[in-house]
Each structure stands twice: as C-alpha cells, then as structure tokens.
N, C-alpha and C. Protein backbone atom coordinates (compact mmCIF):
# COMPACT_ATOMS: atom_id res chain seq x y z
N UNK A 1 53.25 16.53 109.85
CA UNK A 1 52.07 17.30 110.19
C UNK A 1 52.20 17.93 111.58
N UNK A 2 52.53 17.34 112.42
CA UNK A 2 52.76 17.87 114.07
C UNK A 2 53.93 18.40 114.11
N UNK A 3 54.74 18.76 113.29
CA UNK A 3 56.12 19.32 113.17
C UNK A 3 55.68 20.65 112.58
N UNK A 4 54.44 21.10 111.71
CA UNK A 4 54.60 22.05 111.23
C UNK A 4 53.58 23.15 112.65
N UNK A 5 52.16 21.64 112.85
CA UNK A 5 51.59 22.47 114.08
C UNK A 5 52.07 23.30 115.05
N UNK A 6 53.28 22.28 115.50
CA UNK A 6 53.76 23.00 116.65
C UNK A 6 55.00 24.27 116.40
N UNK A 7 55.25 24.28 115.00
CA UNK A 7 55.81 25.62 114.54
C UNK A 7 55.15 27.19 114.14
N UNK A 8 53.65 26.49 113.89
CA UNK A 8 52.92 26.95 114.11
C UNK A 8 52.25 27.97 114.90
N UNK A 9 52.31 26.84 116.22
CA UNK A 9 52.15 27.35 117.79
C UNK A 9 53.30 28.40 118.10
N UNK A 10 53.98 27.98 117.81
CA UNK A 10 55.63 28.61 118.50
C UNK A 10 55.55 30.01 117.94
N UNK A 11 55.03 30.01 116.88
CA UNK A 11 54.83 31.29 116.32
C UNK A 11 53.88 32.39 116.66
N UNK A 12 52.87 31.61 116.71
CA UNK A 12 51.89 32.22 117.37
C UNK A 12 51.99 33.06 118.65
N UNK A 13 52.62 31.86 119.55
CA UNK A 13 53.52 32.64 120.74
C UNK A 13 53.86 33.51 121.14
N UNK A 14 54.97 33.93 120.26
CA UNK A 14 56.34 34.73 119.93
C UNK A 14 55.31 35.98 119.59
N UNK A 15 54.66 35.62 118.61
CA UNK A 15 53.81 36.98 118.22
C UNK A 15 52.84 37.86 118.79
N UNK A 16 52.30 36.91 119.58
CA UNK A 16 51.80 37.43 120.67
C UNK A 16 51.98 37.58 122.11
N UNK A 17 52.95 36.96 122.65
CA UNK A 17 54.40 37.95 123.49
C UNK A 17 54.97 39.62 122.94
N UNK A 18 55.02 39.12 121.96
CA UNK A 18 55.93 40.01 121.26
C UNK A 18 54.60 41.84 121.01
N UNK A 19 53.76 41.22 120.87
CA UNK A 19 52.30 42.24 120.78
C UNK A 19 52.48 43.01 122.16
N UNK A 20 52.31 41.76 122.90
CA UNK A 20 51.96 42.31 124.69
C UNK A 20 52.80 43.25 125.07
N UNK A 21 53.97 43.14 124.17
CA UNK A 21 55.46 43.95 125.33
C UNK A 21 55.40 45.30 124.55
N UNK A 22 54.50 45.47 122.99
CA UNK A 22 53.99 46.56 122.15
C UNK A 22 53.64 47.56 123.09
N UNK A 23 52.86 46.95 123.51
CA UNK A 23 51.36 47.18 124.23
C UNK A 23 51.51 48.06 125.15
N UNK A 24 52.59 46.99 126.21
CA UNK A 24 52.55 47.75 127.44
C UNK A 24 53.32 48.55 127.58
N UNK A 25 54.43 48.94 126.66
CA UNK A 25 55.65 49.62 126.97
C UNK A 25 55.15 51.12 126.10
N UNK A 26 54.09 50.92 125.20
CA UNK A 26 53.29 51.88 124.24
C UNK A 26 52.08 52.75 125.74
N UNK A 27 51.72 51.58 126.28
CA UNK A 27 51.04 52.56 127.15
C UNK A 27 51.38 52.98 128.49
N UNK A 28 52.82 52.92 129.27
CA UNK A 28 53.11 53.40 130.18
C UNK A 28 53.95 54.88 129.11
N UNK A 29 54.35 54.51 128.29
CA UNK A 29 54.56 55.55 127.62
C UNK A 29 53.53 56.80 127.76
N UNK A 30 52.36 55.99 127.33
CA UNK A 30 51.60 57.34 127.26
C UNK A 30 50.83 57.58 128.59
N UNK A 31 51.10 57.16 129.46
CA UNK A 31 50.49 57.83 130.31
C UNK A 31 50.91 58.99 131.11
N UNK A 32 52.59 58.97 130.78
CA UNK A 32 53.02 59.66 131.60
C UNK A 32 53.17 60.79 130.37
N UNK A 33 52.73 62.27 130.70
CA UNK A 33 52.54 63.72 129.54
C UNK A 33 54.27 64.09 129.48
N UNK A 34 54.45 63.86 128.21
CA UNK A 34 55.90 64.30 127.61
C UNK A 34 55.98 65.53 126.64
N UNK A 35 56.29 66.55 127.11
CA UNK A 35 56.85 68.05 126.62
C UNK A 35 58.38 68.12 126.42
N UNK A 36 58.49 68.41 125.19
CA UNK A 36 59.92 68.56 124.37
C UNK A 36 60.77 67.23 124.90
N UNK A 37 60.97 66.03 125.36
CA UNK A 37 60.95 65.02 125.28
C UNK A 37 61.66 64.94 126.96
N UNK A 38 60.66 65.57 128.11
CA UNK A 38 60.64 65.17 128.88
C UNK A 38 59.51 65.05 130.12
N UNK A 39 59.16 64.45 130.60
CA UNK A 39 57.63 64.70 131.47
C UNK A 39 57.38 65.50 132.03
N UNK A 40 56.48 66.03 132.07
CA UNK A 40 55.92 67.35 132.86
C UNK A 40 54.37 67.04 133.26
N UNK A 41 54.16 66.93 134.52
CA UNK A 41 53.00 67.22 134.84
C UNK A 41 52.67 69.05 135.36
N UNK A 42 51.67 68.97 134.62
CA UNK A 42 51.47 70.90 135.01
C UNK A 42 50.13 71.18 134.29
N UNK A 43 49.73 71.98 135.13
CA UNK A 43 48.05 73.00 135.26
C UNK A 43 48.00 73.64 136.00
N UNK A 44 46.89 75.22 135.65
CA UNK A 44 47.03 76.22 136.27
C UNK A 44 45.72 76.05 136.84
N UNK A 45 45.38 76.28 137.68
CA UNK A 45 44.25 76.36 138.83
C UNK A 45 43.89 77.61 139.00
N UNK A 46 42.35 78.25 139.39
CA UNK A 46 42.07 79.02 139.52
C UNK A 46 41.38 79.07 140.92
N UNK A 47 40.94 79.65 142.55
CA UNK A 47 40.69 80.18 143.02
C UNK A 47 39.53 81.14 143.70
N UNK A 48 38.86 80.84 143.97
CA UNK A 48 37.81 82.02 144.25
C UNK A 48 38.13 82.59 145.21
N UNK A 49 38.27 84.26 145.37
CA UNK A 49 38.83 84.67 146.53
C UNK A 49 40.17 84.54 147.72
N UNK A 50 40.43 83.91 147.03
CA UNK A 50 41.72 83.47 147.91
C UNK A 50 42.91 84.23 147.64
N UNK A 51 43.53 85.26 148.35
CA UNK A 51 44.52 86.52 148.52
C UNK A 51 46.09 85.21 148.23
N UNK A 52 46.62 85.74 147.17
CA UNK A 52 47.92 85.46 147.07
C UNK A 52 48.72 85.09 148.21
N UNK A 53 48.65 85.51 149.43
CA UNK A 53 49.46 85.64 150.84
C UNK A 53 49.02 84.56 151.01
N UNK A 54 47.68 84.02 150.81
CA UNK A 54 47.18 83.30 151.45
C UNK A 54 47.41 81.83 150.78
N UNK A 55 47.57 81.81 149.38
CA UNK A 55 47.41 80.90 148.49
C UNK A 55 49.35 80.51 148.74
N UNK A 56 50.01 81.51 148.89
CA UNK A 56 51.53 81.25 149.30
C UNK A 56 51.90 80.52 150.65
N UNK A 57 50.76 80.45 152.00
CA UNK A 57 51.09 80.41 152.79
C UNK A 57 50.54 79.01 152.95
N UNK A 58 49.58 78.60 151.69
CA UNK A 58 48.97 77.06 151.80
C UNK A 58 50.23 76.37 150.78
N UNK A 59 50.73 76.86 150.08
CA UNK A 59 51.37 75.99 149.25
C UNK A 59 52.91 75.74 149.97
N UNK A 60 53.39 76.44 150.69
CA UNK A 60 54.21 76.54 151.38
C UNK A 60 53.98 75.28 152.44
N UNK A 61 52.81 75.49 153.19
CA UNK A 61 52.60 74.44 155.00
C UNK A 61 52.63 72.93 154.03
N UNK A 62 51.97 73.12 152.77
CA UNK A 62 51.78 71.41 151.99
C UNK A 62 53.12 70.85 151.85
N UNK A 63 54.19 71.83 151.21
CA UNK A 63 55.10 71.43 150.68
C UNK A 63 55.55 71.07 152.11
N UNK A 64 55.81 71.64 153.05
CA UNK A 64 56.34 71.13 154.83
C UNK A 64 55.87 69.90 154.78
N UNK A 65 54.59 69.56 155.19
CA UNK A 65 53.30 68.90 155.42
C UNK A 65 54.07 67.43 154.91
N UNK A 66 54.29 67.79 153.39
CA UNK A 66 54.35 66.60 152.68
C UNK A 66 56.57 66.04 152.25
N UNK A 67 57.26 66.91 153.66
CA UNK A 67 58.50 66.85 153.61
C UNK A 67 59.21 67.05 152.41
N UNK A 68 58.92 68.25 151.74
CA UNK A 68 59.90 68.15 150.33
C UNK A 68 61.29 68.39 151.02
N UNK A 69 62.55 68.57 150.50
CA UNK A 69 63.58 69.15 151.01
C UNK A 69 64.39 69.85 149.68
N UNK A 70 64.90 70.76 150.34
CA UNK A 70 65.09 72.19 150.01
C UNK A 70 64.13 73.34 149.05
N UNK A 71 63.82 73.48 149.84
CA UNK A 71 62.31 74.76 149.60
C UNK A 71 62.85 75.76 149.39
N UNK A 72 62.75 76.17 148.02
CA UNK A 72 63.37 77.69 147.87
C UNK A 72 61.94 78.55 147.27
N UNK A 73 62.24 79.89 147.98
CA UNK A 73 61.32 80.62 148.21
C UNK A 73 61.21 81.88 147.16
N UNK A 74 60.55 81.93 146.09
CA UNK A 74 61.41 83.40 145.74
C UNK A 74 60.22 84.21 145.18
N UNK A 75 60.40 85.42 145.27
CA UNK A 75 59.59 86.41 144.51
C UNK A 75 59.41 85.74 142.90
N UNK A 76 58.12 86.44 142.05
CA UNK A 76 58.40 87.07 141.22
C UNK A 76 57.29 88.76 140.89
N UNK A 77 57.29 88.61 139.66
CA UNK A 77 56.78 90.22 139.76
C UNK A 77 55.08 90.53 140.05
N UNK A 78 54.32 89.26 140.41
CA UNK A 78 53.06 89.61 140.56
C UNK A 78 52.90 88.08 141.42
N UNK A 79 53.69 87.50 141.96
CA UNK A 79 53.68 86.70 143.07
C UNK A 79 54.60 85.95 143.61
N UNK A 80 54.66 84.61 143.69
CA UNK A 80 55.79 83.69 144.57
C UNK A 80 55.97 82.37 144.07
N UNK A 81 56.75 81.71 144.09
CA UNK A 81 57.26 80.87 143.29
C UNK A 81 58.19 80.02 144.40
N UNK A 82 57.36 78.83 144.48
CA UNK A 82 58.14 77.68 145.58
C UNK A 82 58.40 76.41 144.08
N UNK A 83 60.04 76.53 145.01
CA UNK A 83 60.91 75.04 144.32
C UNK A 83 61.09 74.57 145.60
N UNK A 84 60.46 72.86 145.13
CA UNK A 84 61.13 72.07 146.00
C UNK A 84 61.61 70.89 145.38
N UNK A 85 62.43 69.70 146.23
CA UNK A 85 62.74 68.36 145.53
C UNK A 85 62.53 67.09 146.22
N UNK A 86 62.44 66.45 145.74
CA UNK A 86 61.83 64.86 146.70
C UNK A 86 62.04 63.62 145.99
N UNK A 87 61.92 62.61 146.32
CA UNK A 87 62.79 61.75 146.11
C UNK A 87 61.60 60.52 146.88
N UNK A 88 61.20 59.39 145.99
CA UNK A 88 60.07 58.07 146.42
C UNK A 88 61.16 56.88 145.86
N UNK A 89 60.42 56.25 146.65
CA UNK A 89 61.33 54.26 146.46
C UNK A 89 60.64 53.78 145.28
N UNK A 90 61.10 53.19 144.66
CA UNK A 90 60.07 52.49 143.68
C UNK A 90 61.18 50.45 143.76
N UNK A 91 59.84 49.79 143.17
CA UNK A 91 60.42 48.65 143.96
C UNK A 91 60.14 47.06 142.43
N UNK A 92 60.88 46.43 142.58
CA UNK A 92 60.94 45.28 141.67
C UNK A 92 60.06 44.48 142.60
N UNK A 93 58.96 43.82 141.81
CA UNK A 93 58.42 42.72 142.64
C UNK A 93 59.04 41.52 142.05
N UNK A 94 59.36 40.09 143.49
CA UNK A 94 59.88 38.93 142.95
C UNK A 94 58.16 38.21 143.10
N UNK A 95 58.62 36.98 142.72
CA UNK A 95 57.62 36.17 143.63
C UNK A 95 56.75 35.87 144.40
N UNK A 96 57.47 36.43 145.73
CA UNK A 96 56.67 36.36 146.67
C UNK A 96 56.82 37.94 147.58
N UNK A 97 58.01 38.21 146.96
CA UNK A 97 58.45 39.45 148.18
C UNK A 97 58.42 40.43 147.08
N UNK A 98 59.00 41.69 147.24
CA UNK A 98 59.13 43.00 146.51
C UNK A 98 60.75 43.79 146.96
N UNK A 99 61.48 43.84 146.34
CA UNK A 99 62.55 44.62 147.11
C UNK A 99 62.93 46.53 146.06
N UNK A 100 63.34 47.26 147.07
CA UNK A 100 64.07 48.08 146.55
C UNK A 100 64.51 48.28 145.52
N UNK A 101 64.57 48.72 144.09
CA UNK A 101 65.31 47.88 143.29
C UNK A 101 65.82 49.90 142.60
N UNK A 102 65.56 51.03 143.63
CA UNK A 102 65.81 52.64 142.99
C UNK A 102 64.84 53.42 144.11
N UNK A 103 65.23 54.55 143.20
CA UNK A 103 64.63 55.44 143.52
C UNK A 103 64.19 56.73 142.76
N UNK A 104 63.20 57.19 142.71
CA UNK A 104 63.14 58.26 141.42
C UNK A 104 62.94 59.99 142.14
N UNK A 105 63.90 60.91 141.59
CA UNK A 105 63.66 62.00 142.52
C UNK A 105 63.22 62.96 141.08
N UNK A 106 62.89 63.91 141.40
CA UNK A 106 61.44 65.03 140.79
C UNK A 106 61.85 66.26 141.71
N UNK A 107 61.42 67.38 140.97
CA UNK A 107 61.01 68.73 141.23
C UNK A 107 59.98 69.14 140.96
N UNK A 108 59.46 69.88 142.19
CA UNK A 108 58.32 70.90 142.06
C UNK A 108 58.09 71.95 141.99
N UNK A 109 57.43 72.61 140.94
CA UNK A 109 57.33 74.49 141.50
C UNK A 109 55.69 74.35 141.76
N UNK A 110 55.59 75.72 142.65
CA UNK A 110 54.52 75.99 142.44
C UNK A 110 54.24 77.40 142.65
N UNK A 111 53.71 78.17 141.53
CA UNK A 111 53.47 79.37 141.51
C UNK A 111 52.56 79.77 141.46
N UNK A 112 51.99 81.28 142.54
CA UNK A 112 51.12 81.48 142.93
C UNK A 112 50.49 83.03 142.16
N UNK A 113 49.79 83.27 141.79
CA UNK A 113 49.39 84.86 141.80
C UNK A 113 48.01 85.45 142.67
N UNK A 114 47.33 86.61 142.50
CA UNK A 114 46.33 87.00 143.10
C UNK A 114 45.02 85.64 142.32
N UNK A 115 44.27 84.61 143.42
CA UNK A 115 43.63 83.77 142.71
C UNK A 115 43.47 82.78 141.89
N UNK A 116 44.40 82.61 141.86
CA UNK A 116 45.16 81.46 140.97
C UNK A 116 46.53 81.14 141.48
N UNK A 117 47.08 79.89 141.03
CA UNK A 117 48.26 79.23 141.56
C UNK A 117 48.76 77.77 140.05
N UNK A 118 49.62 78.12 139.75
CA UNK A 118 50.05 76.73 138.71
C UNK A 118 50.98 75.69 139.60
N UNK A 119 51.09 73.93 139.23
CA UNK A 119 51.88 73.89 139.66
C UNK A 119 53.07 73.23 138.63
N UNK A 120 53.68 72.85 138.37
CA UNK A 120 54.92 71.99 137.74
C UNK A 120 55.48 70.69 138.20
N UNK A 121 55.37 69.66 138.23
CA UNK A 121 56.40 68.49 138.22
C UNK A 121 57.17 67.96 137.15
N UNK A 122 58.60 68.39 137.45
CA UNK A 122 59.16 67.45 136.30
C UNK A 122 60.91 67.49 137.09
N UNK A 123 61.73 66.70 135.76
CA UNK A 123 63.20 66.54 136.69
C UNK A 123 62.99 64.95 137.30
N UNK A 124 62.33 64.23 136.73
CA UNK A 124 61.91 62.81 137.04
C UNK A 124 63.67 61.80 136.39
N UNK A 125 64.03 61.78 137.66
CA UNK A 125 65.44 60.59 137.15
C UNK A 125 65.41 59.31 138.13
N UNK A 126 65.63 58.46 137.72
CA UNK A 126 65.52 57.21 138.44
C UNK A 126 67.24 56.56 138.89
N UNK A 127 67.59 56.18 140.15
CA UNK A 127 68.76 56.39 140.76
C UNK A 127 69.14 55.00 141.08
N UNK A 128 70.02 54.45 140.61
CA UNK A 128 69.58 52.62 140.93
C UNK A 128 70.30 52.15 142.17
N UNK A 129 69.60 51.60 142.72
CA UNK A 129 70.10 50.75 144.03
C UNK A 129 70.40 49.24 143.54
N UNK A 130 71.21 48.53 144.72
CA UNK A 130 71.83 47.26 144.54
C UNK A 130 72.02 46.82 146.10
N UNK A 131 72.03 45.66 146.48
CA UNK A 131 72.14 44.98 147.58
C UNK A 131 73.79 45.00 147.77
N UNK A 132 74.35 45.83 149.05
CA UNK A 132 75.53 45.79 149.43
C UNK A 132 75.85 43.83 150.19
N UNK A 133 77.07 44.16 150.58
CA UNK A 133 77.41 42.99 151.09
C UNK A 133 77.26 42.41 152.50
N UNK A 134 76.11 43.37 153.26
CA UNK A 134 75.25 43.66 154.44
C UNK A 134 74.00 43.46 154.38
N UNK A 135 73.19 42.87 153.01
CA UNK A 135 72.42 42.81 152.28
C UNK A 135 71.26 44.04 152.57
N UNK A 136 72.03 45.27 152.32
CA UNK A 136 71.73 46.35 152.66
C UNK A 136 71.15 47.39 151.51
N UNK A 137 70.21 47.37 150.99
CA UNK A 137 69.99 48.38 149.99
C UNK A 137 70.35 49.43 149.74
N UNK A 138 71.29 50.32 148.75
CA UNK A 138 71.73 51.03 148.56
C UNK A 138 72.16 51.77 147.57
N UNK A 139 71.85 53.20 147.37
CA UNK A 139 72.56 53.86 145.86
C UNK A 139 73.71 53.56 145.53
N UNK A 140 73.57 52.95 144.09
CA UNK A 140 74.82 53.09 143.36
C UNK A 140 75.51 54.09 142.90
N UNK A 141 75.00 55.51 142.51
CA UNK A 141 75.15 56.17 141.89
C UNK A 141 75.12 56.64 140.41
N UNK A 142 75.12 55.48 139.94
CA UNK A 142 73.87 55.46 138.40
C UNK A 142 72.74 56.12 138.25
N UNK A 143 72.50 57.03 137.27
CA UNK A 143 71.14 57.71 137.34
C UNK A 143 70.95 57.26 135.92
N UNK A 144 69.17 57.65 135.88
CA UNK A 144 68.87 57.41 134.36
C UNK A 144 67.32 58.41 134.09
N UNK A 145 67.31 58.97 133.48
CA UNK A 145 66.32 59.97 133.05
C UNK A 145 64.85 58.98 132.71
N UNK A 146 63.85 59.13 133.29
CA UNK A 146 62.40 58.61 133.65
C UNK A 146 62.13 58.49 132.33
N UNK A 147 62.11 59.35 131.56
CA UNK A 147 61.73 59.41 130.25
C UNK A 147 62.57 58.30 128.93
N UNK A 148 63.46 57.81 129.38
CA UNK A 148 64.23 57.16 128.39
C UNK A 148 63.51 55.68 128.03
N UNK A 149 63.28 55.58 126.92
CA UNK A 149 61.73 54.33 126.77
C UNK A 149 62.58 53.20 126.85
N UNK A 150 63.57 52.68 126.89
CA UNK A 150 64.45 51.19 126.80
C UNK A 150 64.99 50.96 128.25
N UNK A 151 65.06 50.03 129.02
CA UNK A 151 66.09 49.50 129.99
C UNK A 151 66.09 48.26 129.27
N UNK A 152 67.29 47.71 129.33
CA UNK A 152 67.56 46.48 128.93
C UNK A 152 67.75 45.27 129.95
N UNK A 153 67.52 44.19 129.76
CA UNK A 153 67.06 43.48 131.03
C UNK A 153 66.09 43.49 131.82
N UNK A 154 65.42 44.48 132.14
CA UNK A 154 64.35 44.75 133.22
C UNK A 154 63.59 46.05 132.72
N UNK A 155 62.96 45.67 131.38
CA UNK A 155 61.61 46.80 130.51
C UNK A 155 60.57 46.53 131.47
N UNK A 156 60.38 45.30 131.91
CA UNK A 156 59.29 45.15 132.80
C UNK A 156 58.89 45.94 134.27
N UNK A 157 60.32 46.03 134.82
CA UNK A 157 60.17 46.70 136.28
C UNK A 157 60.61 48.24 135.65
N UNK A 158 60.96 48.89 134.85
CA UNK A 158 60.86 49.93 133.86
C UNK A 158 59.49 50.44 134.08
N UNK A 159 59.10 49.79 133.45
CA UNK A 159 57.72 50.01 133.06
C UNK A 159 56.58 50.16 134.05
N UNK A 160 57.13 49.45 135.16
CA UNK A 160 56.37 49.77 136.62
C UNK A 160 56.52 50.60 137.12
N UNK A 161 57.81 51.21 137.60
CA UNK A 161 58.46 52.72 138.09
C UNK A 161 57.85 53.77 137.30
N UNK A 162 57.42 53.41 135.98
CA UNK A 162 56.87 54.64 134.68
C UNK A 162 55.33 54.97 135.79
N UNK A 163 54.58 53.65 135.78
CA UNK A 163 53.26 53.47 136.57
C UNK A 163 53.50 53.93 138.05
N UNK A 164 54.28 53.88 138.53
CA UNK A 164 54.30 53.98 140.08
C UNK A 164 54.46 55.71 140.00
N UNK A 165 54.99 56.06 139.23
CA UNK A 165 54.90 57.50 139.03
C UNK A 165 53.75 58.54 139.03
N UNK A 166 53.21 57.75 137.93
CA UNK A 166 51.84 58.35 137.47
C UNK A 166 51.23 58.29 138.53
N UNK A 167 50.78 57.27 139.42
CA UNK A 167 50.08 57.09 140.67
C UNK A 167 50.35 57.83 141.86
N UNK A 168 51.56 57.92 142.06
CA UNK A 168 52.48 59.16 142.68
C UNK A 168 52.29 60.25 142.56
N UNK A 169 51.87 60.80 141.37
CA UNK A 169 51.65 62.18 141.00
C UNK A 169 50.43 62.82 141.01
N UNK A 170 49.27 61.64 140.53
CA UNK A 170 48.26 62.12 140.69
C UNK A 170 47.57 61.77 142.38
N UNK A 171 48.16 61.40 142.80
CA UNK A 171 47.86 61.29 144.80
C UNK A 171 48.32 62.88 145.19
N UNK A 172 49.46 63.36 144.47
CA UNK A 172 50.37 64.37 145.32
C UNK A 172 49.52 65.28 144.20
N UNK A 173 49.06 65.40 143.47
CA UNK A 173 48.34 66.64 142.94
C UNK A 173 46.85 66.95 143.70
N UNK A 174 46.57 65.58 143.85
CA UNK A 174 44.91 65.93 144.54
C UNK A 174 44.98 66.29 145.80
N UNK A 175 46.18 66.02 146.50
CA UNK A 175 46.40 66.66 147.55
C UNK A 175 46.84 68.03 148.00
N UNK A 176 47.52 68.69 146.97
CA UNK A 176 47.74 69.82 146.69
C UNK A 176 46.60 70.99 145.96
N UNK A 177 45.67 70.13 145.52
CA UNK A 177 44.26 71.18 144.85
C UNK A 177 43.92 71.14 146.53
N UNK A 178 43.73 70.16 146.98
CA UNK A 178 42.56 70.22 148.68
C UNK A 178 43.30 71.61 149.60
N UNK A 179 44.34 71.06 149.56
CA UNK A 179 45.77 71.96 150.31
C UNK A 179 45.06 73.48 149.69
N UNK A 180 45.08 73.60 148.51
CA UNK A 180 45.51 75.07 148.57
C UNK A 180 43.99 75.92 148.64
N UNK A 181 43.02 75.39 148.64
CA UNK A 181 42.09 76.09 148.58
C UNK A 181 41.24 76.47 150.00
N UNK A 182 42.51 75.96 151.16
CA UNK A 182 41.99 75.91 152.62
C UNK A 182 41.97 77.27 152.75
N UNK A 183 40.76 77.78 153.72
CA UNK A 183 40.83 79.30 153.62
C UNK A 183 40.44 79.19 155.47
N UNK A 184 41.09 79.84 156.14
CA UNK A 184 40.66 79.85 157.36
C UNK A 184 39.84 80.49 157.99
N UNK A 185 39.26 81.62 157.22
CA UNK A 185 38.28 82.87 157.32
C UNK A 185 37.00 82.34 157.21
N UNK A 186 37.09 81.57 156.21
CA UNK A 186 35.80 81.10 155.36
C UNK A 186 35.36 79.54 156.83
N UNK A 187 36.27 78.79 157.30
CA UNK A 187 35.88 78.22 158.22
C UNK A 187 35.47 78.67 158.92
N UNK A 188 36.07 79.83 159.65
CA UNK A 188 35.35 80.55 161.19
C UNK A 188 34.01 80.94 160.94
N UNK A 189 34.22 81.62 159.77
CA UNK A 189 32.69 81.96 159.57
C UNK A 189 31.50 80.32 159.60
N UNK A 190 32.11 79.64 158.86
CA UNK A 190 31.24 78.60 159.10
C UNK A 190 30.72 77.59 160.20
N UNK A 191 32.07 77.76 161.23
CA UNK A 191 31.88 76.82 162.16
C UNK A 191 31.44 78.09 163.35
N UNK A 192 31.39 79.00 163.21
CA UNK A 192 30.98 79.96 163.90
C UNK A 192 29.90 79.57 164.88
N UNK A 193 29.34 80.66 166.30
CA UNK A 193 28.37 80.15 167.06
C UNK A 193 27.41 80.16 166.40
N UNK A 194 26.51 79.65 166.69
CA UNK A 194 25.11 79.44 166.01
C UNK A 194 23.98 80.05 167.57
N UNK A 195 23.44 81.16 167.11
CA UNK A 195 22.40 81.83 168.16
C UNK A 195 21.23 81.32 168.16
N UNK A 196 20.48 80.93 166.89
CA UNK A 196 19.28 80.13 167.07
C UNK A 196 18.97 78.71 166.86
N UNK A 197 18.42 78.47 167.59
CA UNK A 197 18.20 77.00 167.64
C UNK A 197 17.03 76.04 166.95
C-alpha cells in the first residue's frame, strides 16, 4: 500500500515539475513579439507638430544620451533613418550572489518623417561569457540567437535573459517616446516671463 502511495507521489511530482517548466518556457516565449521567427519590437508613433529636423535631432541626442555605438546616419526619401547597436549584461543568479553568465547585443533603427517617427529593435543574440583563470569574466565567443527556445542545461537562466530583455526594452522604449517629443520652442514659450501677477 505505501509502495504504491509513494509512486503515486513521485508522479505527481514529475508532473507537475514537468507542467511548471510548460509554463514558463511557454510564457517567456510569449512575451517577447516574434516576426518571421525572430523578435522585433516596433511601432510607429505619431507627433503633434514636431518638424522632422527636429524629431531627427531628438532621436539622435537619445541615442548619444543613452551610449549606443556606431550611429549611422542616413537619408531616406521623405526623412532620416538612425542605426545604432548596443550590447547589456545579463546575469545567472546563484544562491546568494548573481554573476555574469553573457551578454545580449540588439539593433536599433529609428526612423523619422514630417510628425511621426517609427522605431525597430531587433538583431537580439546572446554572447556567452565564462570565468577566465583570473577569475575574470569574459567572452567566449559563442553566440546564440535570443530567439532559439532550447538551451540545454541552463532553460532556466535562458529563460531569464528572455525576461531581462523584455524589461530592457520596454525601459528603453519609454524613454525614447519622452525623448522624442521634447520640443524646445514649446518650453520657452511656457516657461516664458510671466507680466502679471
């Protein structure tokens, strides 16, 4: 009788372990938006009044602002179009501590027209680090595409880098709607002298 209970149990277990890892690996999946089977965060924004020059010259100081590196600048036929690339730590938690355990680098565009501006994130690859013999954190040179749903050994810290992303992205988007809608005209006028009292 207690031989079958506890086979029972064991089962039970297994099955519901086995649910949880469904679960969670089903919903970092979906949080992050997958187009033709790779992530893309992107929306077009609209503007009130705000002159293209102007909407180029905010998306430009953010991308500084917020250190992308290599900013390429380019026309197109009814506005401007900034690429940049960047690169965040993402980290294995132990126990008690958290270490290094990659890094995931991404591209941005962001394109501007008269009143409107879209932006793009995607190019999400994760770059693995390892403790040198300096116990020094460091790229291996292994890369692995953000989007690939399996790591073997470590689905769990996988699955965190998926989350640390999402959180990443939507910080650096809300900062980029605030960014671009700064108008400096529209301040002066507001903070302007005031004659009556």
């Amino acid at each position: 009788m207690k031989l079958i209970s506890v086979r029972f149990f064991w089962h039970r277990i297994l099955l519901i372990t086995g649910l949880n890892m469904i679960l969670g690996w089903s919903y970092a999946q979906s949080i992050l938006p997958v187009e033709n089977n790779k992530i893309v965060f992107y929306e077009v924004n609209s503007t009130d009044s705000i002159p293209k020059e102007l909407l180029h010259q905010n998306a430009y100081n953010w991308l500084v602002a917020q250190k992308f590196n290599s900013i390429v600048d380019s026309l197109t036929a009814d506005g401007h179009k900034l690429t940049a690339i960047s690169e965040y730590p993402v980290y294995a938690t132990g126990y008690l501590t958290k270490r290094q355990n990659g890094s995931v680098s991404y591209t941005i565009q962001i394109e501007v027209k008269e009143n409107k501006y879209r932006y793009r994130l995607t190019d999400f690859v994760f770059h693995y680090y390892h403790e040198n013999r300096n116990y020094q954190v460091v790229p291996t040179g292994k890369v692995k595409p953000l989007e690939d749903a399996k790591a073997s050994g470590w689905q769990k810290t996988w699955e965190s880098n998926k989350k640390a992303t999402y959180v990443l992205v939507n910080n650096l988007v809300a900062g980029l709607k605030k960014a671009m809608i700064y108008n400096p005209v529209q301040e002066k006028v507001a903070k302007g002298p005031i004659k009556e009292w």
